[in-house]
PDB file of N, CA and C in Angstrom:
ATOM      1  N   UNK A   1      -5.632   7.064  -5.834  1.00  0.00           N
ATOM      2  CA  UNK A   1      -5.687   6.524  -4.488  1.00  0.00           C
ATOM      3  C   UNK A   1      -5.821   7.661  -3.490  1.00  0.00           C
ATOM      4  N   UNK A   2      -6.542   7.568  -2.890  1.00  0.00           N
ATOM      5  CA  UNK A   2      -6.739   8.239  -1.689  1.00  0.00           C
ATOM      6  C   UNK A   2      -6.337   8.093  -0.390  1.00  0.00           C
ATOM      7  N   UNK A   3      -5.468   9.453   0.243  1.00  0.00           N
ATOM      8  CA  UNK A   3      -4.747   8.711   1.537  1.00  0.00           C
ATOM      9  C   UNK A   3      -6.091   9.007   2.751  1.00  0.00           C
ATOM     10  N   UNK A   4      -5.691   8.517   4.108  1.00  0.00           N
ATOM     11  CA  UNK A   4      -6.409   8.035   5.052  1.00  0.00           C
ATOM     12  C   UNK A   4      -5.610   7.501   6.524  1.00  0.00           C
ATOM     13  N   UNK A   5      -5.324   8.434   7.308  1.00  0.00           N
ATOM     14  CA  UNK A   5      -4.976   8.002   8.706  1.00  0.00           C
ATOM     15  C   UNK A   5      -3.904   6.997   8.657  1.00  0.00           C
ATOM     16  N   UNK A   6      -2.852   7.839   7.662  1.00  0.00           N
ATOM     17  CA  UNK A   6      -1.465   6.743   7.658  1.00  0.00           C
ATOM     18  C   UNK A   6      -1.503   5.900   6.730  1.00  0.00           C
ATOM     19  N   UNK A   7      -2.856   5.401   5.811  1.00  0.00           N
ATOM     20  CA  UNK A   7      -2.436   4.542   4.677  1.00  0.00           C
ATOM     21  C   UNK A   7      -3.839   4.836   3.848  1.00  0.00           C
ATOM     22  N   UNK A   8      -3.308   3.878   2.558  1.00  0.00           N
ATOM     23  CA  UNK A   8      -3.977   4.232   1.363  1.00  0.00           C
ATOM     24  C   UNK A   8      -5.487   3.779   1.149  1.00  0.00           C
ATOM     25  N   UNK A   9      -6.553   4.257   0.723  1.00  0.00           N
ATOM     26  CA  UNK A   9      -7.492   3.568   0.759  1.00  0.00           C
ATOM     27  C   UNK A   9      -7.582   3.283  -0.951  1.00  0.00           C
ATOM     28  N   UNK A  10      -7.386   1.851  -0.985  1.00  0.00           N
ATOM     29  CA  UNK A  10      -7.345   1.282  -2.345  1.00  0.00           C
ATOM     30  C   UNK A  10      -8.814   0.768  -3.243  1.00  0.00           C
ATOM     31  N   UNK A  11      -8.810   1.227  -4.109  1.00  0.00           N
ATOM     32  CA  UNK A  11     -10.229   1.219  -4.627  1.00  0.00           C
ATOM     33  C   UNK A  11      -9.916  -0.154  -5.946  1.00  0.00           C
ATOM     34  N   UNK A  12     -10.968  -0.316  -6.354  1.00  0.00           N
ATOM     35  CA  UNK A  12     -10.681  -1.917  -7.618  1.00  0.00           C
ATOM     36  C   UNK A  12     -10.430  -0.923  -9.059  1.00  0.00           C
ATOM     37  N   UNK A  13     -10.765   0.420  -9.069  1.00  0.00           N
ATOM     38  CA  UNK A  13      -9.803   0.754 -10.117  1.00  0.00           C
ATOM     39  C   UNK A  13      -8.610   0.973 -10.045  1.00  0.00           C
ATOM     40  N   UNK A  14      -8.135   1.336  -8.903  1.00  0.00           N
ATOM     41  CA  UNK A  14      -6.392   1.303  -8.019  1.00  0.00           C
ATOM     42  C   UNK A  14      -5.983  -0.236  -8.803  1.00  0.00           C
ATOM     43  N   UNK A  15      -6.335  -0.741  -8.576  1.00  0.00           N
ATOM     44  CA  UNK A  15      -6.200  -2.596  -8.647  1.00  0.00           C
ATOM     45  C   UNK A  15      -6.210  -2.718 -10.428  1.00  0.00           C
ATOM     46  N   UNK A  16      -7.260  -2.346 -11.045  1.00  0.00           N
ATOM     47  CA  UNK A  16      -7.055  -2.729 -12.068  1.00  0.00           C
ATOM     48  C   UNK A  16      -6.357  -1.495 -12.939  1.00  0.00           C
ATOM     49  N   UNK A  17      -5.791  -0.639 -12.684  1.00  0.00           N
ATOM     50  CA  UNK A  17      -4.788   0.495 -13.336  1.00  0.00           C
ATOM     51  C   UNK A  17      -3.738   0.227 -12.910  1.00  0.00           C
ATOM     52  N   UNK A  18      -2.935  -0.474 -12.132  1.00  0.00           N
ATOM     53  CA  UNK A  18      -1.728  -1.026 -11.542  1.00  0.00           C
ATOM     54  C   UNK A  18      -0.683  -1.486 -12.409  1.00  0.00           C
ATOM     55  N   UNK A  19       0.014  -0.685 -12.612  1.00  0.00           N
ATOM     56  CA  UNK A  19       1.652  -1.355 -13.337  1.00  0.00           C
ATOM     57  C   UNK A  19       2.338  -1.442 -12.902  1.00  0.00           C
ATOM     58  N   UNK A  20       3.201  -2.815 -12.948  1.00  0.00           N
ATOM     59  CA  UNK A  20       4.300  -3.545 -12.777  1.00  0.00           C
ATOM     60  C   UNK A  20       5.369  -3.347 -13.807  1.00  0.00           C
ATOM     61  N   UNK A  21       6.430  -2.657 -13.116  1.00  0.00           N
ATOM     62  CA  UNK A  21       7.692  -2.938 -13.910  1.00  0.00           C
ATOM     63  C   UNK A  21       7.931  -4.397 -14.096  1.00  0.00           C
ATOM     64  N   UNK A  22       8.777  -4.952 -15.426  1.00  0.00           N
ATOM     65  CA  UNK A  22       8.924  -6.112 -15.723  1.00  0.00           C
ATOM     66  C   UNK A  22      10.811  -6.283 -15.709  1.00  0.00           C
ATOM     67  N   UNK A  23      10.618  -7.342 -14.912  1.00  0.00           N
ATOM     68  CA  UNK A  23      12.201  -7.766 -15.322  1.00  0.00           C
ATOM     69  C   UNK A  23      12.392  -8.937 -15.550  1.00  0.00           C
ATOM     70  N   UNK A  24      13.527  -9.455 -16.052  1.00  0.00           N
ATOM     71  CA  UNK A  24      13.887 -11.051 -16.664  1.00  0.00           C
ATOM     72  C   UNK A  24      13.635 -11.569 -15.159  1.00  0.00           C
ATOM     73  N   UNK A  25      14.256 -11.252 -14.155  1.00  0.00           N
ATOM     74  CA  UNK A  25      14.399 -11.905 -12.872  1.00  0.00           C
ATOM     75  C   UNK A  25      12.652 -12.085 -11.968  1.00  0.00           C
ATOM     76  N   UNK A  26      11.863 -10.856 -12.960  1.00  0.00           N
ATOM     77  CA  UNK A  26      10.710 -11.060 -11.972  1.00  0.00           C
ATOM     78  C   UNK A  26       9.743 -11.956 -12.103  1.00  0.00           C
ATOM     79  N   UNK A  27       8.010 -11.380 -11.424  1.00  0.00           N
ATOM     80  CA  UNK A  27       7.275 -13.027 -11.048  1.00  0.00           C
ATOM     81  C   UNK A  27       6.812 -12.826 -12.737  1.00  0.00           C
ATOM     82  N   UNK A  28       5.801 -14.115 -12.902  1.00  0.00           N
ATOM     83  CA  UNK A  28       5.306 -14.230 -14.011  1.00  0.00           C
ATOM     84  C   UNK A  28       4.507 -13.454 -14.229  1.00  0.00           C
ATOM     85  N   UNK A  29       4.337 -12.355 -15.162  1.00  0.00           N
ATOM     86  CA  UNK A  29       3.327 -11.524 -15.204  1.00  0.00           C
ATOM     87  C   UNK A  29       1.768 -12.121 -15.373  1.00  0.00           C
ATOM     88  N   UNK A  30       1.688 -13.162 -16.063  1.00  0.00           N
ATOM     89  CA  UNK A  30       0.303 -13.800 -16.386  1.00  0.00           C
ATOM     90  C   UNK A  30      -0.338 -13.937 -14.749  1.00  0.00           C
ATOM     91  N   UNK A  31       0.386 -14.717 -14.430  1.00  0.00           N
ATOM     92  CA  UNK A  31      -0.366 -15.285 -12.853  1.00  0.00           C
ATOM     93  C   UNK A  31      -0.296 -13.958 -12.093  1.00  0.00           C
ATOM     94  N   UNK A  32       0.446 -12.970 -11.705  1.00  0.00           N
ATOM     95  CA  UNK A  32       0.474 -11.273 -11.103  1.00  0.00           C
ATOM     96  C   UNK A  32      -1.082 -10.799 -11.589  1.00  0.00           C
ATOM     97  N   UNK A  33      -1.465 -10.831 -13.026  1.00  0.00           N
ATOM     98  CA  UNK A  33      -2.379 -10.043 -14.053  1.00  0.00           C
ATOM     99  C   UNK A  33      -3.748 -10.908 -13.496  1.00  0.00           C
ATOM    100  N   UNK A  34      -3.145 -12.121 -13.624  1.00  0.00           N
ATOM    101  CA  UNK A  34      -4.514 -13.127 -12.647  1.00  0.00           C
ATOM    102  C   UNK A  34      -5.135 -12.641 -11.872  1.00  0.00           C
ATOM    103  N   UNK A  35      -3.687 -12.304 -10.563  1.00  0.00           N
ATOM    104  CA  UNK A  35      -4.142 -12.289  -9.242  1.00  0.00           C
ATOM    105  C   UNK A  35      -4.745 -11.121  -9.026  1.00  0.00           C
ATOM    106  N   UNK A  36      -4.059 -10.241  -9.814  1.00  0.00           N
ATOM    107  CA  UNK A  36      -4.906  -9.042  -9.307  1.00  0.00           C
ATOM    108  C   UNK A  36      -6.436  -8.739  -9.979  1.00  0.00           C
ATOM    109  N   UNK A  37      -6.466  -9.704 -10.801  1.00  0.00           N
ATOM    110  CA  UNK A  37      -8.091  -9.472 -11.353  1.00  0.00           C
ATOM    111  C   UNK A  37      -8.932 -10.024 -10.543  1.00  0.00           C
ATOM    112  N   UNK A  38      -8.466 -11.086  -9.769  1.00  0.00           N
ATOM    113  CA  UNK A  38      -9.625 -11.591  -8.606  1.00  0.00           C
ATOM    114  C   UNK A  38      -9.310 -10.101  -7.342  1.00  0.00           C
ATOM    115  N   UNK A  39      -8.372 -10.103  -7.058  1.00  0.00           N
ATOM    116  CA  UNK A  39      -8.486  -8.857  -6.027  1.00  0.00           C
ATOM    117  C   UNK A  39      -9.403  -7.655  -6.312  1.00  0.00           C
ATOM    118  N   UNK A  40      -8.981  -7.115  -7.993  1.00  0.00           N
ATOM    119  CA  UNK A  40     -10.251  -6.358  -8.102  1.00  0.00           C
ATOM    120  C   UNK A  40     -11.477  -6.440  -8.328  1.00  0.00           C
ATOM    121  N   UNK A  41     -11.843  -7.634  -8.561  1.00  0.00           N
ATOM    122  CA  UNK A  41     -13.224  -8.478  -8.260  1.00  0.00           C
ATOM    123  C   UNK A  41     -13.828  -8.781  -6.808  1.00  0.00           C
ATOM    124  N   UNK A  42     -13.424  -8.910  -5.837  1.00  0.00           N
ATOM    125  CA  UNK A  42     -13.336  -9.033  -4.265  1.00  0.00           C
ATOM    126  C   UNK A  42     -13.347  -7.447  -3.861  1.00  0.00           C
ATOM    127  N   UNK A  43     -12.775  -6.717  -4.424  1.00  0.00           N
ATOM    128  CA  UNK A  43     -12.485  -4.936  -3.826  1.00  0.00           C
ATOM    129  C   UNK A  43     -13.848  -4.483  -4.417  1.00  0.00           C
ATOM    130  N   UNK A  44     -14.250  -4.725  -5.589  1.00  0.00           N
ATOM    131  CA  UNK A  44     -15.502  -4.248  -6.609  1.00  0.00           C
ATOM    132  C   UNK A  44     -16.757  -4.392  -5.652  1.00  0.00           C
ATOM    133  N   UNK A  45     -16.894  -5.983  -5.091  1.00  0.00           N
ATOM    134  CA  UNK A  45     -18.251  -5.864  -4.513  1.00  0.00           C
ATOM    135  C   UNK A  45     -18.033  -5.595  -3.043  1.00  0.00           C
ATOM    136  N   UNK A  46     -16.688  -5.746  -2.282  1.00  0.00           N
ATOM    137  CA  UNK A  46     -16.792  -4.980  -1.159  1.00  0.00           C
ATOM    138  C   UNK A  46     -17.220  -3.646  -1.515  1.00  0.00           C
ATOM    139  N   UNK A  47     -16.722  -2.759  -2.296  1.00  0.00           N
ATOM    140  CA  UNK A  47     -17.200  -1.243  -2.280  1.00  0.00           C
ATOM    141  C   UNK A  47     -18.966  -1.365  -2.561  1.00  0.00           C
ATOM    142  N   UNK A  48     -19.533  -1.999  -3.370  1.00  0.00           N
ATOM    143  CA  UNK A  48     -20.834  -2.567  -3.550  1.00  0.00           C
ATOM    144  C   UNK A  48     -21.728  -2.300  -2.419  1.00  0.00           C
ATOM    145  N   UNK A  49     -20.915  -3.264  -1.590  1.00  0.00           N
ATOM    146  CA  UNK A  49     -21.874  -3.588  -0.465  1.00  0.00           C
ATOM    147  C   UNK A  49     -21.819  -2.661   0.758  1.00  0.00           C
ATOM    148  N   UNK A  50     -20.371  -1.897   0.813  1.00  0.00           N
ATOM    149  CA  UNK A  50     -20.200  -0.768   1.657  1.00  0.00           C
ATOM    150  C   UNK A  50     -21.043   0.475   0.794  1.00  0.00           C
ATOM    151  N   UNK A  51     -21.585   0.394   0.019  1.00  0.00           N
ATOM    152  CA  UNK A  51     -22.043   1.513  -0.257  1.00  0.00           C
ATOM    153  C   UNK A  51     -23.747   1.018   0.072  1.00  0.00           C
ATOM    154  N   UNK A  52     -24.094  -0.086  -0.165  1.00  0.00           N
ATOM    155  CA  UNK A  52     -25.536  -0.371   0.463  1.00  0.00           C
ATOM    156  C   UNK A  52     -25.450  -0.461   2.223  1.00  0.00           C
ATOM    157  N   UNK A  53     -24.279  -0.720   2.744  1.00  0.00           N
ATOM    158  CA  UNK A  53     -24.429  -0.377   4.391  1.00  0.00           C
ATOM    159  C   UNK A  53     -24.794   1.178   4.166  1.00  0.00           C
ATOM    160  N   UNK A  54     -23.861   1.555   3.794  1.00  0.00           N
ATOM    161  CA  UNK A  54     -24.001   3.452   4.268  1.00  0.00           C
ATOM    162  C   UNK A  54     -25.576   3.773   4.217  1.00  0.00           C
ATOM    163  N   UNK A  55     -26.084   3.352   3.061  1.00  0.00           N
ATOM    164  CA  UNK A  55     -27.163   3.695   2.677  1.00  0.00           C
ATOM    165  C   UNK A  55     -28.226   3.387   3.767  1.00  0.00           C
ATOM    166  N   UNK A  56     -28.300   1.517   4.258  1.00  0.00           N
ATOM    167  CA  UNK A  56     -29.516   1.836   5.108  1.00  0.00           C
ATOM    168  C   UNK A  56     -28.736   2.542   6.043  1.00  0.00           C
ATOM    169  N   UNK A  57     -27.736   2.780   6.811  1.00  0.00           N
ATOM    170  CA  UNK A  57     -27.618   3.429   8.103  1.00  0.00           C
ATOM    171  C   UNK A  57     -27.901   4.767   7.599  1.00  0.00           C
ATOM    172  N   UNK A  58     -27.719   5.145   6.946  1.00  0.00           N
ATOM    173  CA  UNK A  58     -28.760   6.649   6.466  1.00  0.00           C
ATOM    174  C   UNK A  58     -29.634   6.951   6.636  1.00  0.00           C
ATOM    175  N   UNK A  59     -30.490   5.847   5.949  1.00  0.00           N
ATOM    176  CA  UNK A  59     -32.158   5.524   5.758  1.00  0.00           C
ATOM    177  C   UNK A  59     -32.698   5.884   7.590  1.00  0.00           C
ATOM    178  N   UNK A  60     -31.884   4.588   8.007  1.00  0.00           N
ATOM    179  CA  UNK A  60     -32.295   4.264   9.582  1.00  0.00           C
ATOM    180  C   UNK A  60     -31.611   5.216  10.636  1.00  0.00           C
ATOM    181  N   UNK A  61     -30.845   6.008  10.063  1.00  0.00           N
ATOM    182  CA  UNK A  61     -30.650   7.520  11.009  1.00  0.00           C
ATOM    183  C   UNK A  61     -31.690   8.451  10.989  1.00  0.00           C
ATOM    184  N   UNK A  62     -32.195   8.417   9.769  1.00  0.00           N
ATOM    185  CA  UNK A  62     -33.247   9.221   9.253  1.00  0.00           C
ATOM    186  C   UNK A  62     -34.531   8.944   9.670  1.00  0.00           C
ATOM    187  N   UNK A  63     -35.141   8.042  10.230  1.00  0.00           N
ATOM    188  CA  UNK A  63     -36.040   7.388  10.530  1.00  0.00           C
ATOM    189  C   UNK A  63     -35.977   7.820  12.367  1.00  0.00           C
ATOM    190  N   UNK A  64     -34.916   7.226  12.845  1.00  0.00           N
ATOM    191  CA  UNK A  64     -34.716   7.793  14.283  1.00  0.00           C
ATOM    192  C   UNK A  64     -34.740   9.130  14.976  1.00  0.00           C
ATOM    193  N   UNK A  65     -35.344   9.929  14.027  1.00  0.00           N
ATOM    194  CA  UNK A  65     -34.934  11.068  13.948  1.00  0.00           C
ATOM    195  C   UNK A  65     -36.462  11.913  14.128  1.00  0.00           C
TER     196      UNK A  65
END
């Protein structure tokens, strides 16, 4: 994880390398293991698509130029 102006910038391998201590008292791990596989599915193609913004504003800096 990488820090950033006071907090973490969390990536979908952050998400899917994530361990949870387990206790008798805690949540269900199945539905936790769930949830975070849709989160790193949702984090996966945000980074996706932030990496095709960067790109045209590159392209189209480059062009203005």
């Amino acid at each position: 994880m990488q820090m950033r102006e006071k907090h973490m910038i969390i990536t979908a391998a952050d998400i899917s390398q994530k361990q949870f201590m387990i206790t008798p008292e805690g949540l269900d791990p199945e539905e936790v293991y769930a949830f975070l596989e849709v989160v790193k599915e949702d984090f996966y193609e945000l980074e996706k698509e932030i990496a095709v913004l960067k790109e045209k504003l590159t392209k189209n800096g480059k062009q203005g130029q």
